[in-house]
C-alpha atoms as a PDB file:
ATOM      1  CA  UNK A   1     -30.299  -2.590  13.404  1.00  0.00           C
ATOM      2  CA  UNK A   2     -31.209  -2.415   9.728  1.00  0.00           C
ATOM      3  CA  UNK A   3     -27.785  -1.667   8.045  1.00  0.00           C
ATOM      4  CA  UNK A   4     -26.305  -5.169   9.651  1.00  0.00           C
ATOM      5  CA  UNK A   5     -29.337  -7.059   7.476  1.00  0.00           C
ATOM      6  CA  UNK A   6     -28.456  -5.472   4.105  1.00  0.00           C
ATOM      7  CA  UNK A   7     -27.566  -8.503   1.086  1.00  0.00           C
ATOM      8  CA  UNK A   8     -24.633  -7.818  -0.859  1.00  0.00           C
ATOM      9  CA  UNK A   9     -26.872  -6.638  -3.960  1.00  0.00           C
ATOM     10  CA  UNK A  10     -28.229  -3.835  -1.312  1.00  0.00           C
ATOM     11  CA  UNK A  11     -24.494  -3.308  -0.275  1.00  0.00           C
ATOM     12  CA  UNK A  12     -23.669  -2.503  -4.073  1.00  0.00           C
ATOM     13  CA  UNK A  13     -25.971  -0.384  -4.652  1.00  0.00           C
ATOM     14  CA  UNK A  14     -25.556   1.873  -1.844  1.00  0.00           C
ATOM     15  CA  UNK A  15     -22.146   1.938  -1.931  1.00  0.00           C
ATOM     16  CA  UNK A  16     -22.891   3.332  -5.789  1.00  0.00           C
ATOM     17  CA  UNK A  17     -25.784   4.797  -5.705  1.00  0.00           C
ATOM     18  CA  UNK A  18     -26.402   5.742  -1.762  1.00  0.00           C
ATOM     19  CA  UNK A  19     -25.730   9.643  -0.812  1.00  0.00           C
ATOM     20  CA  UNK A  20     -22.292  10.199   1.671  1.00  0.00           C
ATOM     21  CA  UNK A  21     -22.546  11.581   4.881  1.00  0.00           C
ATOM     22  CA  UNK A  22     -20.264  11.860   7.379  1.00  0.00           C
ATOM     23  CA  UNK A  23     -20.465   9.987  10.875  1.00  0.00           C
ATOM     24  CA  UNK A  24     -18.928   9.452  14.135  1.00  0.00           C
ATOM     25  CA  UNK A  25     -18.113   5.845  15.781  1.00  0.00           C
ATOM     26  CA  UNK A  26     -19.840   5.028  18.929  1.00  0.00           C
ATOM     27  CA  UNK A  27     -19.172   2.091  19.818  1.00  0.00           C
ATOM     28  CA  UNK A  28     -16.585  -0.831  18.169  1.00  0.00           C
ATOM     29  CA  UNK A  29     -16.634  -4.597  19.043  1.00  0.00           C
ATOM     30  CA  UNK A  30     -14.684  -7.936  18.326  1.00  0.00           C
ATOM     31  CA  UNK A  31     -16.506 -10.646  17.201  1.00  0.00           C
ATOM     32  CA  UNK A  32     -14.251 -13.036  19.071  1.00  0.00           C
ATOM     33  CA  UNK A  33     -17.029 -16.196  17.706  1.00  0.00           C
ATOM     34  CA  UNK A  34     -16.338 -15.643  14.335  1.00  0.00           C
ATOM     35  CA  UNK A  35     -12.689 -16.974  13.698  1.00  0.00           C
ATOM     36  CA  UNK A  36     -11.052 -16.246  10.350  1.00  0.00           C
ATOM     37  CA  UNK A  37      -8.099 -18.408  10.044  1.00  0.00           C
ATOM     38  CA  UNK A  38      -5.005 -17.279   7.854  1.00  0.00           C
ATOM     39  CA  UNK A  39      -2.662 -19.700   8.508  1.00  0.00           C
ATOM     40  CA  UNK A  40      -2.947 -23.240   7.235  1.00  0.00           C
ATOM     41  CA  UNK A  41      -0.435 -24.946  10.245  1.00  0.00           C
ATOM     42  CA  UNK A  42      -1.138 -23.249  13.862  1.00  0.00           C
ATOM     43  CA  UNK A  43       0.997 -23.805  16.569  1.00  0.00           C
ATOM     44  CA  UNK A  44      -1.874 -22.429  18.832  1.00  0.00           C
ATOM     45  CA  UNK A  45      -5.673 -21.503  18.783  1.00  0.00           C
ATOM     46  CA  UNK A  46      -5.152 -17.840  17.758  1.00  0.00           C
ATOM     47  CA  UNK A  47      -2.154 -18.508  15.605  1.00  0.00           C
ATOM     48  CA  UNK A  48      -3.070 -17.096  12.508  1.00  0.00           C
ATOM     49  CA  UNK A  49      -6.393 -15.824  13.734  1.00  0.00           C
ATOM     50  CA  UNK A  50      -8.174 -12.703  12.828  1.00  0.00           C
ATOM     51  CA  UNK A  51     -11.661 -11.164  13.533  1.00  0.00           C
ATOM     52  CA  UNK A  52     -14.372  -9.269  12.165  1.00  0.00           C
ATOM     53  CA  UNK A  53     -15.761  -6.086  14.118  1.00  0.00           C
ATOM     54  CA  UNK A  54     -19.097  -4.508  14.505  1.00  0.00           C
ATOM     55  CA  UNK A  55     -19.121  -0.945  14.383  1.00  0.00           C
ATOM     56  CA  UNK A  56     -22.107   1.073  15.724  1.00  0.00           C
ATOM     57  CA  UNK A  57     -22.010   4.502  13.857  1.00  0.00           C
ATOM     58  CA  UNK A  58     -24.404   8.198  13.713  1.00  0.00           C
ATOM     59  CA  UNK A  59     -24.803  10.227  11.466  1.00  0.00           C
ATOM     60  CA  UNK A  60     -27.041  13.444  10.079  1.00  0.00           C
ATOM     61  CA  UNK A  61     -29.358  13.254   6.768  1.00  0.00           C
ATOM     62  CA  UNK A  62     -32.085  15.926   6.107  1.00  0.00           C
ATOM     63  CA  UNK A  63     -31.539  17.264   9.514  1.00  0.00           C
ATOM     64  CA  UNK A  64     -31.868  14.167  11.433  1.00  0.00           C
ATOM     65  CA  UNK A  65     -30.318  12.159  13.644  1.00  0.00           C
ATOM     66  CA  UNK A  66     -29.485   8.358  12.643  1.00  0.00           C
ATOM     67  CA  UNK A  67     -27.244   5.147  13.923  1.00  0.00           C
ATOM     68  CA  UNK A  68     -26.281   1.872  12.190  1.00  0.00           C
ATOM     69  CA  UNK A  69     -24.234  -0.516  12.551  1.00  0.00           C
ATOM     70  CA  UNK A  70     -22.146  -2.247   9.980  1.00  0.00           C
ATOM     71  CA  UNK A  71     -19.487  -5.422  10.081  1.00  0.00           C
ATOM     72  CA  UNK A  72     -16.217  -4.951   8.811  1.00  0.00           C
ATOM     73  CA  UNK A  73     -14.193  -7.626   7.477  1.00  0.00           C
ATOM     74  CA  UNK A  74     -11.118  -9.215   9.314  1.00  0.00           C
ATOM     75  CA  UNK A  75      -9.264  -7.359   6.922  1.00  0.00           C
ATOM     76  CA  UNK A  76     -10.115  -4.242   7.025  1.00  0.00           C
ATOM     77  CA  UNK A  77      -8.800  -1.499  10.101  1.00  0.00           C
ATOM     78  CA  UNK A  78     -11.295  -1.243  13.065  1.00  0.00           C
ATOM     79  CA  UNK A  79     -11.811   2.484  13.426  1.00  0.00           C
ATOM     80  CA  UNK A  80     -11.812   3.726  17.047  1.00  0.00           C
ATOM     81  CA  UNK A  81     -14.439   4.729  19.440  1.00  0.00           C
ATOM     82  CA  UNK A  82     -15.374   8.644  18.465  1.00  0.00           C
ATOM     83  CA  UNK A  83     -14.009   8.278  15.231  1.00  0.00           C
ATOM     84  CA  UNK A  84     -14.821  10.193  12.039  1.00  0.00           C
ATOM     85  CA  UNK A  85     -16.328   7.638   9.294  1.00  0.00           C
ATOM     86  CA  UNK A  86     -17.622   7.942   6.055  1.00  0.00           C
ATOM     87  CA  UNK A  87     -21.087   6.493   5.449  1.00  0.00           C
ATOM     88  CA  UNK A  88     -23.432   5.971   2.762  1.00  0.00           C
ATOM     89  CA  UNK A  89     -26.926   5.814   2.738  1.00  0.00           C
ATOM     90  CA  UNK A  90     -30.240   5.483   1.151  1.00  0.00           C
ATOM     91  CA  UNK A  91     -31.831   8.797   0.463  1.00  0.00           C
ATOM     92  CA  UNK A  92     -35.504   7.195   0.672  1.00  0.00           C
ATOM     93  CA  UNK A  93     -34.639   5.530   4.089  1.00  0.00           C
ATOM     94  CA  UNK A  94     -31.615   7.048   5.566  1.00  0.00           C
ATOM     95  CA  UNK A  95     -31.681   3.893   8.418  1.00  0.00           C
ATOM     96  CA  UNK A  96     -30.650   1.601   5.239  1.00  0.00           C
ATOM     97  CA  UNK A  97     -26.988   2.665   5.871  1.00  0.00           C
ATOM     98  CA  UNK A  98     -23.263   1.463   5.812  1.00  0.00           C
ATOM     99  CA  UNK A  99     -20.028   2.678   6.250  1.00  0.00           C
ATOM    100  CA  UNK A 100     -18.141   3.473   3.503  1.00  0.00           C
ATOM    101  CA  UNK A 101     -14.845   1.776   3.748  1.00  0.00           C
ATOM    102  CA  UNK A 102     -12.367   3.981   1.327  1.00  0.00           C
ATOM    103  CA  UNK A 103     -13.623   7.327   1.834  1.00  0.00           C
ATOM    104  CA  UNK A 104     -13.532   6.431   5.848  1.00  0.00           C
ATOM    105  CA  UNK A 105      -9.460   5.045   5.769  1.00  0.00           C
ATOM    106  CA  UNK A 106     -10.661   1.445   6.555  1.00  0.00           C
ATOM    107  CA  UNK A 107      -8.355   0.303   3.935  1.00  0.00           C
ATOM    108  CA  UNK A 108      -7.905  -3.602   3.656  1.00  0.00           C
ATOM    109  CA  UNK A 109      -4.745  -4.147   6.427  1.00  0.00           C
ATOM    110  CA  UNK A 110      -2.799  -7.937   6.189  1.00  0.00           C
END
């Protein structure tokens, strides 16, 4: 999917310059593989440990259909399945596309 394939210059700009639509979750997974630790002394293997999520989203531009997908960070809260999200993308190639996290409510969580 393109959206997962963006750099962070691409993320910039579409987060500032891409147009908003609205979207719906479809599908949410953990990426158990990729282990953020927050906790310099564990007394386990997930002590301290968080994970990022991919989130599979659609959404409408110019009377079409579209779906991306997008990681969020450890940080940030996973939206559920069916979920109303707010996503920006590029009006010259709606598939270029993330979610946008503070319009959406995926405010940073600790």
């Amino acid at each position: 999917m393109p959206g997962v394939h963006l750099t962070l210059l691409g993320r910039r700009k579409l987060r500032e310059q891409g147009h908003s639509a609205l979207g719906r979750v479809i599908r949410t997974r953990t990426l158990w593989w990729i282990k953020v630790n927050t906790k310099p002394v564990r007394r386990h293997m997930a002590d301290g440990a968080r994970f990022p999520h991919s989130v599979t989203f659609s959404f409408q531009a110019d009377g079409r259909s579209y779906t991306g997908r997008d990681i969020l960070s450890w940080s940030a809260r996973c939206p559920c399945d069916g979920e109303a999200v707010a996503v920006r993308y590029d009006p010259t190639r709606p598939e270029r596309c993330i979610l946008d996290p503070l319009p959406g409510g995926l405010e940073q969580t600790q």
